[in-house]
Protein backbone atom coordinates (compact mmCIF):
# COMPACT_ATOMS: atom_id res chain seq x y z
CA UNK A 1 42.66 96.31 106.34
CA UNK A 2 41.69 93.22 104.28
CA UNK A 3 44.21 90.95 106.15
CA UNK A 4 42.49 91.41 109.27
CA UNK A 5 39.18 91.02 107.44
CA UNK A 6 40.29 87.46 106.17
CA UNK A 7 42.01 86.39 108.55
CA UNK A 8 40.87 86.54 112.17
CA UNK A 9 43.99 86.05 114.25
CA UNK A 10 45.61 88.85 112.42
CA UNK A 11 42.57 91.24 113.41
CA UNK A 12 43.02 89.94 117.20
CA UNK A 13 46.99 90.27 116.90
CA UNK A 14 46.62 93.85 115.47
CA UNK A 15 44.32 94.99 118.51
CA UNK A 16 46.78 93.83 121.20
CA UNK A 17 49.12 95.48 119.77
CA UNK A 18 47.57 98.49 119.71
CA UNK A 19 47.09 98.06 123.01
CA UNK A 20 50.33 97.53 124.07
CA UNK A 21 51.31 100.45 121.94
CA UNK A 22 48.61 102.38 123.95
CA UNK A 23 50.43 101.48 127.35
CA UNK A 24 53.71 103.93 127.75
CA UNK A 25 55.69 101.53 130.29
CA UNK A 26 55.05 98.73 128.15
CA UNK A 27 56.15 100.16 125.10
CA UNK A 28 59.16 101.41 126.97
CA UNK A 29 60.15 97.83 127.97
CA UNK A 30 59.70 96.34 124.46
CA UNK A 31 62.18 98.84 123.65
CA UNK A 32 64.68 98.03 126.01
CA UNK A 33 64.31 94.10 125.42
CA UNK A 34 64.70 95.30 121.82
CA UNK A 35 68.01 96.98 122.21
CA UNK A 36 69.51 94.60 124.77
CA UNK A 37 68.68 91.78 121.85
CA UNK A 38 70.31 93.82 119.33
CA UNK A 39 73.36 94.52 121.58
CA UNK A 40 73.62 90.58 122.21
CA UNK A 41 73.62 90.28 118.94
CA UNK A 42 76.35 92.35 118.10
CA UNK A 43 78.20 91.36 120.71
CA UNK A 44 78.05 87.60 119.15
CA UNK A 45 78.44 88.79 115.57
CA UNK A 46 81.83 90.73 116.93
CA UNK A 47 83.12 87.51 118.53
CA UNK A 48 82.81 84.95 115.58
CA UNK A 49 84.27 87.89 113.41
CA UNK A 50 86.73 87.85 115.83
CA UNK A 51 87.41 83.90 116.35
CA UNK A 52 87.18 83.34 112.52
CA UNK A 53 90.06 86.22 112.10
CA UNK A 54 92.00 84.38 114.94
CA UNK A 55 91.79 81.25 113.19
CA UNK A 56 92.58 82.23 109.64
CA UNK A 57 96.15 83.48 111.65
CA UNK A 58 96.54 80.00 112.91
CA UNK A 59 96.27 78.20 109.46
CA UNK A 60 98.32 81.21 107.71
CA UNK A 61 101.20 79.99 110.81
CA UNK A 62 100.50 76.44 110.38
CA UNK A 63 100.99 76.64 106.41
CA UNK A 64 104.21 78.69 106.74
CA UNK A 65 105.56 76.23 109.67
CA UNK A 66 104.75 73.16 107.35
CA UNK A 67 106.18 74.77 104.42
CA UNK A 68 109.45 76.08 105.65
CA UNK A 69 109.70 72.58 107.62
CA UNK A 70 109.49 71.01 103.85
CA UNK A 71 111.96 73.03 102.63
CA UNK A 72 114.41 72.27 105.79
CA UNK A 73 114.25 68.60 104.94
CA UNK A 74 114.91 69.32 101.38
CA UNK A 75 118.04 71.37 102.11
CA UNK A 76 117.03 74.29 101.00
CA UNK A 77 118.86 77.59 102.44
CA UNK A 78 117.50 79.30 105.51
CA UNK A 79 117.65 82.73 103.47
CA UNK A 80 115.48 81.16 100.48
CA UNK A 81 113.23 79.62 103.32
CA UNK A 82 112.79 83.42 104.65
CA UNK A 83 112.17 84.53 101.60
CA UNK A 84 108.93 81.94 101.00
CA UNK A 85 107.78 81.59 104.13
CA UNK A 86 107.89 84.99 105.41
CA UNK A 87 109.24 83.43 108.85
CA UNK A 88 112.47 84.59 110.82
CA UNK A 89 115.96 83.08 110.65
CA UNK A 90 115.28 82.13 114.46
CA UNK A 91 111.67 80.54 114.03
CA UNK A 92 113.39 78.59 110.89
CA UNK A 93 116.71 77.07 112.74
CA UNK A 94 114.01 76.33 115.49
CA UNK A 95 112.30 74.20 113.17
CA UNK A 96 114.97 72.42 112.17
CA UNK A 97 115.61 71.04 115.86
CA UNK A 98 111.68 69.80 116.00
């Protein structure tokens, strides 16, 4: 290889591997450090998927909450506020004693 030619520390990096390769036990824990890293991983990936899903729910509530608590102080109909806000008759006259 010319890499390990030119460059010295690849050479000696390319030998211990090899001989960790070589060993059965040790490549046999490398493995299983590899998977439990991946399944950390996803394990973290699946949570801030989850958590940023969670949160989006919040804001869409918040939004709806503000804007059919807008529309409560300008008069408007519950039934129109429904209709914009996507949010129940009861949630709505709930609002209006905030």
């Amino acid at each position: 290889m010319m890499l390990t030619k030119n460059n010295p520390r690849i050479g000696k990096a390319v030998v211990i591997l090899k001989q960790l390769s070589a060993d059965e036990r040790t490549r046999m824990l490398a493995e299983d450090r590899e998977k439990a890293w991946k399944d950390q991983q996803g394990r973290i990936d699946f949570a801030l998927q989850k958590g940023r899903m969670e949160g989006s729910k919040e804001g869409v509530t918040e939004t709806k909450t503000e804007t059919a608590k807008k529309a409560l102080s300008k008069g408007l109909p519950i039934e129109l506020i429904q209709d914009l806000t996507g949010l129940k008759a009861e949630e709505i006259v709930a609002l209006k004693t905030e």
